[in-house]
C-alpha atoms as a PDB file:
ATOM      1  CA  UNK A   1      67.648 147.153 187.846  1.00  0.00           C
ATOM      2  CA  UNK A   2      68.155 147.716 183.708  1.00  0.00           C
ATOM      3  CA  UNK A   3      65.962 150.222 181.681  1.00  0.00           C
ATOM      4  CA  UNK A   4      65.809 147.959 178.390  1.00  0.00           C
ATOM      5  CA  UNK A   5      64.168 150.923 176.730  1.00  0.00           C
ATOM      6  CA  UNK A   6      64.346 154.670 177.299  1.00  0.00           C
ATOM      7  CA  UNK A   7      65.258 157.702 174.565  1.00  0.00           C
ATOM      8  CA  UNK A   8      68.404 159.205 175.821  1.00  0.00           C
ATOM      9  CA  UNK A   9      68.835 160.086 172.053  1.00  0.00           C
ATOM     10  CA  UNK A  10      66.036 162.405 172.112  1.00  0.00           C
ATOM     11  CA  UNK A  11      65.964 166.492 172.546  1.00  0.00           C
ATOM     12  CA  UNK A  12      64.965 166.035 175.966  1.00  0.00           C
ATOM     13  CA  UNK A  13      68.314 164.917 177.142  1.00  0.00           C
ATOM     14  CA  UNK A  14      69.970 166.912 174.988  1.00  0.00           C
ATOM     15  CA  UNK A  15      71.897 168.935 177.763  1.00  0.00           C
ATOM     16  CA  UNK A  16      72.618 166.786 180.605  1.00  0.00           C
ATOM     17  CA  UNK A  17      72.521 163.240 178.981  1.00  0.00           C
ATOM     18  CA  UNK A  18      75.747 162.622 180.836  1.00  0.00           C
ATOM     19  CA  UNK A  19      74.218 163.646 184.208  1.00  0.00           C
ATOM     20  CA  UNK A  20      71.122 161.705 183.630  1.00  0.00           C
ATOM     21  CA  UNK A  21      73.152 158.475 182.913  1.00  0.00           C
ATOM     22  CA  UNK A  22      75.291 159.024 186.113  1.00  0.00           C
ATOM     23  CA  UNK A  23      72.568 159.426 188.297  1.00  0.00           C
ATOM     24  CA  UNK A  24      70.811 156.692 187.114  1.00  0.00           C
ATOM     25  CA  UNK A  25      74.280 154.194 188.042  1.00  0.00           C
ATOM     26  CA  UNK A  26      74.180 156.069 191.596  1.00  0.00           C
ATOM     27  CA  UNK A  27      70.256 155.129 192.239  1.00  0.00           C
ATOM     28  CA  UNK A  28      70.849 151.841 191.478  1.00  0.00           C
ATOM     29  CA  UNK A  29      70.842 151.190 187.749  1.00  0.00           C
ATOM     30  CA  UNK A  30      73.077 148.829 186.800  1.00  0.00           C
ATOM     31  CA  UNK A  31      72.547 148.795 182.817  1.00  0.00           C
ATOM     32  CA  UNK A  32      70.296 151.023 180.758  1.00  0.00           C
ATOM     33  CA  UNK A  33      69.130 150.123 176.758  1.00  0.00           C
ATOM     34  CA  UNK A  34      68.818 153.105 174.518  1.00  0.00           C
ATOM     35  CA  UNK A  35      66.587 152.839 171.352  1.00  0.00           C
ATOM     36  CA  UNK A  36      66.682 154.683 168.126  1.00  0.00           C
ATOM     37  CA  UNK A  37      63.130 155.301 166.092  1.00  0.00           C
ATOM     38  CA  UNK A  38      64.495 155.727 163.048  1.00  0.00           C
ATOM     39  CA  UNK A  39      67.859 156.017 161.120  1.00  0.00           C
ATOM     40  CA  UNK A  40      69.402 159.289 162.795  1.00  0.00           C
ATOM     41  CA  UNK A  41      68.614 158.442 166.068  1.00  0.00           C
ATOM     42  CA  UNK A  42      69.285 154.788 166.014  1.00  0.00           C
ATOM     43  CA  UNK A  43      72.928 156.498 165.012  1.00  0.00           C
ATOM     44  CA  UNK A  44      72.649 158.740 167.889  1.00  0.00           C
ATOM     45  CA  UNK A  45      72.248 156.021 170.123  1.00  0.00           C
ATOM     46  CA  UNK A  46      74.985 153.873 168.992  1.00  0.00           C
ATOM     47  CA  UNK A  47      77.362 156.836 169.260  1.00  0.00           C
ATOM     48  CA  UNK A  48      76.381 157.111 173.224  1.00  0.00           C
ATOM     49  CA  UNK A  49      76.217 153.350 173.595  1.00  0.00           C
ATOM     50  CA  UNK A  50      79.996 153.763 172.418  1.00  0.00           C
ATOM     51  CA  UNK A  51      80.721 156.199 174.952  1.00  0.00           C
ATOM     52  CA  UNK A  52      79.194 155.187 178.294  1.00  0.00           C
ATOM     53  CA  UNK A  53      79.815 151.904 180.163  1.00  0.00           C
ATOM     54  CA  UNK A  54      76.950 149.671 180.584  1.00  0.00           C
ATOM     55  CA  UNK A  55      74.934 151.909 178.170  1.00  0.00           C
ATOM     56  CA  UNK A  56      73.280 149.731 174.796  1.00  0.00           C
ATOM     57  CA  UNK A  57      71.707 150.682 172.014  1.00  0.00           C
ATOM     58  CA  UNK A  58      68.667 149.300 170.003  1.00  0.00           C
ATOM     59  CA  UNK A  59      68.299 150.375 165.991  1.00  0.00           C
ATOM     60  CA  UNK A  60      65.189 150.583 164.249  1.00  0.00           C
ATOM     61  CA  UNK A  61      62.547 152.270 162.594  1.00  0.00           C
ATOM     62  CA  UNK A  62      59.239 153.151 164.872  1.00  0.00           C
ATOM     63  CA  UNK A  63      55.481 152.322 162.903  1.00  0.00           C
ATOM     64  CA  UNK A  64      55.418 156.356 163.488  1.00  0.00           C
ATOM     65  CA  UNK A  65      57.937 157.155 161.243  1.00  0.00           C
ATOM     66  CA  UNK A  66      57.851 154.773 158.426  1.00  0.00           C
ATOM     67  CA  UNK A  67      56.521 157.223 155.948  1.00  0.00           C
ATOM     68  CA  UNK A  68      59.338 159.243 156.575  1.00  0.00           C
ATOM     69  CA  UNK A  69      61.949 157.301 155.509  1.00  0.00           C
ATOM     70  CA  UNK A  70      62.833 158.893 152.276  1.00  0.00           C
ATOM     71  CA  UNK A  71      65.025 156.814 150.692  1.00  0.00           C
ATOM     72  CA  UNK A  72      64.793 153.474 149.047  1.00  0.00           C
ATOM     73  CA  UNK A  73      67.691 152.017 150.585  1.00  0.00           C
ATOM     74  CA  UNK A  74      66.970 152.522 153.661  1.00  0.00           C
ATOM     75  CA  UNK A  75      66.748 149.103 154.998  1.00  0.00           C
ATOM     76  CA  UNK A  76      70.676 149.017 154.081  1.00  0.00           C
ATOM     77  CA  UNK A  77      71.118 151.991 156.270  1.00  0.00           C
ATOM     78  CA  UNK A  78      69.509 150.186 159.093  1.00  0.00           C
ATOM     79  CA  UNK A  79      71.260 147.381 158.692  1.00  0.00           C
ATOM     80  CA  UNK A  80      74.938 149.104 158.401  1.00  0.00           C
ATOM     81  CA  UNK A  81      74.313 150.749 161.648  1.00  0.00           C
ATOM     82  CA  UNK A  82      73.632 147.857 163.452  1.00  0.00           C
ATOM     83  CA  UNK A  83      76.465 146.312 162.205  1.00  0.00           C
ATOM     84  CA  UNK A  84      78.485 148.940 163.415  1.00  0.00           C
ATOM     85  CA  UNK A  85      78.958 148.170 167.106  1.00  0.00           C
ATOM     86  CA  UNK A  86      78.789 145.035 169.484  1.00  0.00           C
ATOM     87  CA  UNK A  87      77.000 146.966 171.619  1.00  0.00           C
ATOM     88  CA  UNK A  88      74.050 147.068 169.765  1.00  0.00           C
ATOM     89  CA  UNK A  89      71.551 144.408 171.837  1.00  0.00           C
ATOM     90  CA  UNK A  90      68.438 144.136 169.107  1.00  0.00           C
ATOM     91  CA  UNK A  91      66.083 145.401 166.258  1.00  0.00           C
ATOM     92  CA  UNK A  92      63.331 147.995 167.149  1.00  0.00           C
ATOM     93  CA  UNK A  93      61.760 149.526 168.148  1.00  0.00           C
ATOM     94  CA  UNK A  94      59.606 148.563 165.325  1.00  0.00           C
ATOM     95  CA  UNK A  95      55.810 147.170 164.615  1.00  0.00           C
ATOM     96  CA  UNK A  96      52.662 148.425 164.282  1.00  0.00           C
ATOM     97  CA  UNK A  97      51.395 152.180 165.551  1.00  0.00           C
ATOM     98  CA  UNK A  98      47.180 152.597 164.555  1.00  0.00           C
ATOM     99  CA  UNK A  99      46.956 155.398 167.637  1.00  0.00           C
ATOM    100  CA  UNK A 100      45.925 159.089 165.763  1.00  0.00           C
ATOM    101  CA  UNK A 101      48.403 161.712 167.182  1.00  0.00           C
ATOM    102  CA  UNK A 102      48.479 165.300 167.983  1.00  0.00           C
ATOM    103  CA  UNK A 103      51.328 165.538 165.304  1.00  0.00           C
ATOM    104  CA  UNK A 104      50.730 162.668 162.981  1.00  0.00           C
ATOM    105  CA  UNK A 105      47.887 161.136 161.223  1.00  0.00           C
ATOM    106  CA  UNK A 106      47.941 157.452 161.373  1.00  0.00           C
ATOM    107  CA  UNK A 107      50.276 156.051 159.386  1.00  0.00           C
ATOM    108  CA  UNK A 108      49.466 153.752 155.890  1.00  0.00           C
ATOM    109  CA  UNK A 109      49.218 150.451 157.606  1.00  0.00           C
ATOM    110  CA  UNK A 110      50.576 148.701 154.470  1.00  0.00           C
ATOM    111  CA  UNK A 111      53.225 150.490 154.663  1.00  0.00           C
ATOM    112  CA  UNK A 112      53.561 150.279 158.579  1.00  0.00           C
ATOM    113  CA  UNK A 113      53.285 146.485 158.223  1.00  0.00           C
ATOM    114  CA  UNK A 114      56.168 146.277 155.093  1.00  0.00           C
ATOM    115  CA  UNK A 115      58.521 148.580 157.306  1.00  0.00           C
ATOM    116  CA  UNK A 116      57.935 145.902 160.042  1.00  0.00           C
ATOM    117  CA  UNK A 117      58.590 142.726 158.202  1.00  0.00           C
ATOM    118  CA  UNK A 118      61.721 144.117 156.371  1.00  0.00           C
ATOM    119  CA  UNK A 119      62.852 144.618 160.270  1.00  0.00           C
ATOM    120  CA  UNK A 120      61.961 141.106 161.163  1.00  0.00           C
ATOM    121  CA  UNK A 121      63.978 139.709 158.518  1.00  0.00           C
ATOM    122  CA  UNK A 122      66.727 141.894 159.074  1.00  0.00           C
ATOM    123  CA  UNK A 123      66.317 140.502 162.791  1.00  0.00           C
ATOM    124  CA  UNK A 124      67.083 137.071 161.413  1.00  0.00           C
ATOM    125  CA  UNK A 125      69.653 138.067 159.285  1.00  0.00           C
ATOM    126  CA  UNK A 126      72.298 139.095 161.888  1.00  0.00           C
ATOM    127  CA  UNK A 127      70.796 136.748 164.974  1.00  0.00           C
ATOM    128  CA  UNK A 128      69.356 140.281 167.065  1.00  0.00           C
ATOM    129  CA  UNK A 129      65.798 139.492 168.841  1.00  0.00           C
ATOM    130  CA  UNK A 130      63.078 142.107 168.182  1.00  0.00           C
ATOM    131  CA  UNK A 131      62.013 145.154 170.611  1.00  0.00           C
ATOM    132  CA  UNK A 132      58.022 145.673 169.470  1.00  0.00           C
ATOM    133  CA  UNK A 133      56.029 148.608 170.118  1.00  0.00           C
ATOM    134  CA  UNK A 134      52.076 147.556 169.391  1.00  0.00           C
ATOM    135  CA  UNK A 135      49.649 150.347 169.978  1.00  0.00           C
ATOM    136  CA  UNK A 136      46.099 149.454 169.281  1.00  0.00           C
ATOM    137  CA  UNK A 137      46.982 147.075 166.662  1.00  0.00           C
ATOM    138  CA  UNK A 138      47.493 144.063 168.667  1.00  0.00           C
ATOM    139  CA  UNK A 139      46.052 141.263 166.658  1.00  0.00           C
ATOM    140  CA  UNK A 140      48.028 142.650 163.345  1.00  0.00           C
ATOM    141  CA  UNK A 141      51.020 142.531 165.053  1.00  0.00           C
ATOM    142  CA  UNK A 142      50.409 139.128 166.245  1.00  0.00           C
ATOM    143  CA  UNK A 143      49.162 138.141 162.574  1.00  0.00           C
ATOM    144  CA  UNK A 144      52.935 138.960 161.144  1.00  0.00           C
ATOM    145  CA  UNK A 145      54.679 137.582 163.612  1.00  0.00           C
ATOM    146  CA  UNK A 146      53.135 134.317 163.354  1.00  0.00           C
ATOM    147  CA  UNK A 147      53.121 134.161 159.436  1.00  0.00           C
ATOM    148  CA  UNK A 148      57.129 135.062 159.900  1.00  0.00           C
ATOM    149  CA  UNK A 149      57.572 132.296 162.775  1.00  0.00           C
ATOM    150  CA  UNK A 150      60.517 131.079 160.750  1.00  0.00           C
ATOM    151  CA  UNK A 151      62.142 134.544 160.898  1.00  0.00           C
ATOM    152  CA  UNK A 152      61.903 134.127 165.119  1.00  0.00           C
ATOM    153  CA  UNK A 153      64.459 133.723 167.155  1.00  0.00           C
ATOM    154  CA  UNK A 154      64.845 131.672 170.085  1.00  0.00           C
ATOM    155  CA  UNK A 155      63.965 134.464 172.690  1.00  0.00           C
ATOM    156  CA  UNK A 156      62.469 135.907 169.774  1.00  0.00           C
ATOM    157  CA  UNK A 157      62.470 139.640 171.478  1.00  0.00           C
ATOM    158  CA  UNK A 158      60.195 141.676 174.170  1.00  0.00           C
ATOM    159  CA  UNK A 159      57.375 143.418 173.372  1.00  0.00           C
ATOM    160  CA  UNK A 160      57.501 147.121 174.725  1.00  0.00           C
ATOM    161  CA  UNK A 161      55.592 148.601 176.741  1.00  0.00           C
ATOM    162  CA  UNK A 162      52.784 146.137 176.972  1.00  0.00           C
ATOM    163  CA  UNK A 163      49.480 147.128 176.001  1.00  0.00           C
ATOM    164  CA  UNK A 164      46.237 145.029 174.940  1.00  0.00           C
ATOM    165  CA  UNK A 165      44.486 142.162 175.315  1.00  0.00           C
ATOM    166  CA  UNK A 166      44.653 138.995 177.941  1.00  0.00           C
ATOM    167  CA  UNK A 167      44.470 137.137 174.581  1.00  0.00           C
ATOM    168  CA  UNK A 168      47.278 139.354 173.070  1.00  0.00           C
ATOM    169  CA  UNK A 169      49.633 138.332 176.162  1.00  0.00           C
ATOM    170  CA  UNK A 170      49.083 134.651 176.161  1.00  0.00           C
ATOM    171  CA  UNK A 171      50.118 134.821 172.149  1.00  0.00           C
ATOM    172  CA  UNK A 172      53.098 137.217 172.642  1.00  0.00           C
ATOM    173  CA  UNK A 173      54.379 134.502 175.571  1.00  0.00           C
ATOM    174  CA  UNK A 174      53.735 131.180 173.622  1.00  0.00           C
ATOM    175  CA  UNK A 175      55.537 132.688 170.230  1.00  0.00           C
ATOM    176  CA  UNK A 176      58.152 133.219 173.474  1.00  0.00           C
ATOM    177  CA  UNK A 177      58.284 137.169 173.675  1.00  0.00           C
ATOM    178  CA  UNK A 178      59.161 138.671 176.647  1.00  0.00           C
ATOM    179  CA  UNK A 179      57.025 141.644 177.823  1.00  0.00           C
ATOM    180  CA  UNK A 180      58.164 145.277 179.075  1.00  0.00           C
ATOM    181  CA  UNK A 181      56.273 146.960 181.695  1.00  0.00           C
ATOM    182  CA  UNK A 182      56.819 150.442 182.365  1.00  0.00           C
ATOM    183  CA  UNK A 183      55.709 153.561 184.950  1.00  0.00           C
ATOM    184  CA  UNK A 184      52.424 153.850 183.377  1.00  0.00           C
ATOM    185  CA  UNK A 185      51.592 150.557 185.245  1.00  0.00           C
ATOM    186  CA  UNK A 186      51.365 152.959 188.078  1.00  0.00           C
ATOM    187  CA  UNK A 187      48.313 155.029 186.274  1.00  0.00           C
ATOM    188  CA  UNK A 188      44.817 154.498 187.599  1.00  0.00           C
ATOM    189  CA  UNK A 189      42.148 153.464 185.253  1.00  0.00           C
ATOM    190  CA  UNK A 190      42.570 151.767 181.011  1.00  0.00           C
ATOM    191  CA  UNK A 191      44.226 154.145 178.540  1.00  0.00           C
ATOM    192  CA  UNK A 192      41.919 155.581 175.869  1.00  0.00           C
ATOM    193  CA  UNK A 193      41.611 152.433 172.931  1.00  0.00           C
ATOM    194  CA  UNK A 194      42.534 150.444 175.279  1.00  0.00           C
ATOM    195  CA  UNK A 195      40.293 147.295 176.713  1.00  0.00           C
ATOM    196  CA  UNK A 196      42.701 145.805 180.128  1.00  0.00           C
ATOM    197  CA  UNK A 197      43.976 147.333 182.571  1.00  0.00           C
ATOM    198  CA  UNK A 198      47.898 147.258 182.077  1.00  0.00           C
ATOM    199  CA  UNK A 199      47.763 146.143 186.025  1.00  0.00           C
ATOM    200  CA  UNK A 200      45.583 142.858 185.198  1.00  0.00           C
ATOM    201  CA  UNK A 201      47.733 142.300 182.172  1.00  0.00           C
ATOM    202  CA  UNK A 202      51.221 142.829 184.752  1.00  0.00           C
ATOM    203  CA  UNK A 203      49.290 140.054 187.260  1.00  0.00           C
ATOM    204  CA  UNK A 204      49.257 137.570 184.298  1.00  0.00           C
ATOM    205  CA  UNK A 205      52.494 138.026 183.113  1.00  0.00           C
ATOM    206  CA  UNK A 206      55.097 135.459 184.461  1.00  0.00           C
ATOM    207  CA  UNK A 207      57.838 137.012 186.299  1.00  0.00           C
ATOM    208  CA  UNK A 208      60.590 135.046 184.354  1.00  0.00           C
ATOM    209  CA  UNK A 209      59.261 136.653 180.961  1.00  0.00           C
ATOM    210  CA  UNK A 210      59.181 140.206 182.172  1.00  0.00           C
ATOM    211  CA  UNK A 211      61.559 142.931 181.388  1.00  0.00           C
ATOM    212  CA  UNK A 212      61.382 147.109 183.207  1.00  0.00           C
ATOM    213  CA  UNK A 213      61.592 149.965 181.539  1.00  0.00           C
ATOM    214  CA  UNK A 214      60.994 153.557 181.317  1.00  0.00           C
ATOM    215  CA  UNK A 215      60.403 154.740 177.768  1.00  0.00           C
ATOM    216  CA  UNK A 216      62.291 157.974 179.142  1.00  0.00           C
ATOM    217  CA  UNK A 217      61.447 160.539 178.327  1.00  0.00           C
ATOM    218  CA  UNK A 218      57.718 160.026 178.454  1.00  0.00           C
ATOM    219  CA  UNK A 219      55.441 157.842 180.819  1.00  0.00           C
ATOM    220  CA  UNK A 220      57.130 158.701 184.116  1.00  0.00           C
ATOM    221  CA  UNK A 221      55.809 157.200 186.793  1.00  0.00           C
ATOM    222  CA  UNK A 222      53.719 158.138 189.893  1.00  0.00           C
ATOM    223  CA  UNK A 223      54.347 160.124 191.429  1.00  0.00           C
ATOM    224  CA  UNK A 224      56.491 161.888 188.577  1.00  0.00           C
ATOM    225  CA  UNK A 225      53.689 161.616 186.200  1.00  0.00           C
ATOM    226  CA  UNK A 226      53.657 164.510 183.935  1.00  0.00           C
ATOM    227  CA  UNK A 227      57.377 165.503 184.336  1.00  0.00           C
ATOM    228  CA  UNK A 228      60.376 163.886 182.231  1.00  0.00           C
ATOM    229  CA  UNK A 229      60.979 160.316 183.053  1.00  0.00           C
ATOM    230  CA  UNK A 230      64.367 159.274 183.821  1.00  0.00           C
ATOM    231  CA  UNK A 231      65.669 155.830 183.748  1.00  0.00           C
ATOM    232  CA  UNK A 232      66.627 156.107 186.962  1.00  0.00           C
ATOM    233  CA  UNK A 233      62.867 155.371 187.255  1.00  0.00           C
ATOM    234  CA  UNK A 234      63.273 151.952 186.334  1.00  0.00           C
ATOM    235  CA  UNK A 235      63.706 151.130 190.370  1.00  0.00           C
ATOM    236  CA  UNK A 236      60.139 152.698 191.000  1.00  0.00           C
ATOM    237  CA  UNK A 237      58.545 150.423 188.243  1.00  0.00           C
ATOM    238  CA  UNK A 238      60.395 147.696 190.018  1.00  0.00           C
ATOM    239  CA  UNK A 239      59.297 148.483 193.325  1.00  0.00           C
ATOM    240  CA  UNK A 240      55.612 148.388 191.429  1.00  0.00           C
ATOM    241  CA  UNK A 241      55.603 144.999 189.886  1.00  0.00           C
ATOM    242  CA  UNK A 242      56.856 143.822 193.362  1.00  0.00           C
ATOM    243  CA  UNK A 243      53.799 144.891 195.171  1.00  0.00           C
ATOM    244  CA  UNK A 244      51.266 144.174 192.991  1.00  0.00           C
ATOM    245  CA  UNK A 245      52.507 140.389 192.498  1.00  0.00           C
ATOM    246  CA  UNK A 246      53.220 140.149 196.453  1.00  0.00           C
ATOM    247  CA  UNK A 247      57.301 140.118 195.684  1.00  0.00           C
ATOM    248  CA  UNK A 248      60.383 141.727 197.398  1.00  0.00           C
ATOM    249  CA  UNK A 249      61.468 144.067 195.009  1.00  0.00           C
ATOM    250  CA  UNK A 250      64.847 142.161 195.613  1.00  0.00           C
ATOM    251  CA  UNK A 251      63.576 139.423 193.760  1.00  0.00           C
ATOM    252  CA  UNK A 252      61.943 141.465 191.038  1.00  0.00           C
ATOM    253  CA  UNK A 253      65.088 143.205 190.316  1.00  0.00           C
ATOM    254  CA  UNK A 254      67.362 139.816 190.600  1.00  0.00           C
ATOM    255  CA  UNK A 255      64.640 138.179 187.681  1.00  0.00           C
ATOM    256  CA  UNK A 256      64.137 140.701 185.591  1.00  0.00           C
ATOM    257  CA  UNK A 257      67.717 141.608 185.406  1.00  0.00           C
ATOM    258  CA  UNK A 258      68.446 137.840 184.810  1.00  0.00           C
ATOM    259  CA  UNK A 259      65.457 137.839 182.202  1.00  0.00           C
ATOM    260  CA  UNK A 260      67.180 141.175 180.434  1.00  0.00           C
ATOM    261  CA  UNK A 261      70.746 139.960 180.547  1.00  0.00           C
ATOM    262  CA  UNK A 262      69.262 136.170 178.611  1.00  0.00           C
ATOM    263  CA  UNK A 263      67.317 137.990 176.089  1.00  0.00           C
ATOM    264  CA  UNK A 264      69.796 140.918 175.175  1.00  0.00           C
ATOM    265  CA  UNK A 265      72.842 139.070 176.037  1.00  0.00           C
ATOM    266  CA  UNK A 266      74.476 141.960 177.634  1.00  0.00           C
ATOM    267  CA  UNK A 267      77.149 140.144 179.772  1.00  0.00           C
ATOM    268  CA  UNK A 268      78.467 138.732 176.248  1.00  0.00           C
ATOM    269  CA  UNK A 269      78.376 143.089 175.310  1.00  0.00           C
ATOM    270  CA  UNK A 270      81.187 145.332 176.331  1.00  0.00           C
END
């Protein structure tokens, strides 16, 4: 199995990142994706995509912190640290955030949506497809994205953690996103804002256009739920997708690893 997306840059990890990698390869994992949020952790995740075999890294600027970026030149930044390695697999994770949290109001959507496009283009620029996180701004999202078509590339990216619509899937799939599905597919019941049940959106999803992931640290899966994910983790969401679409989970990892190696090009990635 690969985790396209966890945070092995974040605190959480902070004192056993090395452990949490290793026993990740022993469960099973074959290649794990770590994503930055903004500038110092997109760095962060570079320097331990550097350091670990079959570990990647993903730069961008979340929707969550785009009011934080305090200097004008940032997009410069962001594009000099993805420059920096061949190991680094795509842009993201960026898009549109409207969810209200417990730490943060919800950020200007102008200036969510300008952080966003500035990514897209900077997607174009050096050829690396997109990793989108939509939360409750689904149509938005799919508004941009369609109005930058010419920006796209050919995958164009995965969208993260997929959450919305029926209508919001078929769009994402004929623009030809791939979609991540990760340990809250294991949950019971529709998310708060939410309107489908992540398991009826997993049902219509394709197999051949589906990526796993973790989001480590958050969103562990059951029966882990409420304790730090790992991306060792990845195997249970594999295991998941498997029984709910009637697969072996043999042929849900052998796709979806085939899927994340195409869109990421991670063979072609020391």
């Amino acid at each position: 199995m690969i985790d396209v997306h966890c945070h092995l840059n974040f605190h959480a990890f902070e004192k056993d990142v090395d452990k949490v990698i290793e026993s990740a390869f022993d469960a099973g994992v074959t290649k794990i994706i770590n994503v930055g949020t903004k500038l110092d952790s997109s760095q962060k995740a570079v320097e331990l995509a550097k350091s670990h075999k079959n570990l990647y890294a993903i730069v961008g600027v979340h929707p969550h912190h785009a009011d934080k970026i305090l200097k004008n030149n940032w997009i410069e930044q962001l594009e000099k640290i993805a420059k920096s390695s061949k190991k680094i697999v795509a842009i993201g994770e960026c898009g549109l955030d409207y969810y209200r949290y417990k730490t943060n109001n919800i950020v200007d959507p102008i200036l969510q949506k300008r952080t966003f496009i500035k990514q897209i283009e900077l997607s174009h620029k050096l050829k690396l497809p997109l990793q989108i996180h939509n939360r409750r701004a689904g149509k938005d999202v799919i508004d941009i994205l369609k109005n930058h078509k010419s920006y796209l590339l050919n995958p164009p990216g995965v969208f993260h953690c997929f959450a919305g619509s029926l209508d919001i899937l078929k769009s994402a799939l004929q623009m030809g996103f791939y979609v991540g599905f990760d340990g809250n597919i294991t949950y019971k019941g529709i998310a708060i804002g939410e309107t489908t049940d992540l398991k009826e959106l997993l049902r219509h999803a394709p197999l051949d256009r589906i990526v796993t992931e973790t989001d480590s640290p958050f969103l562990a899966p059951l029966p882990h739920r409420g304790r730090r994910n790992m991306p060792e983790h990845v195997i249970i969401v594999g295991k998941f997708i498997g029984k709910l679409k009637g697969l072996t989970f043999e042929q849900v990892e052998e796709q979806t690893t085939k899927n994340a190696n195409q869109l990421f090009k991670l063979n072609a990635n020391n």
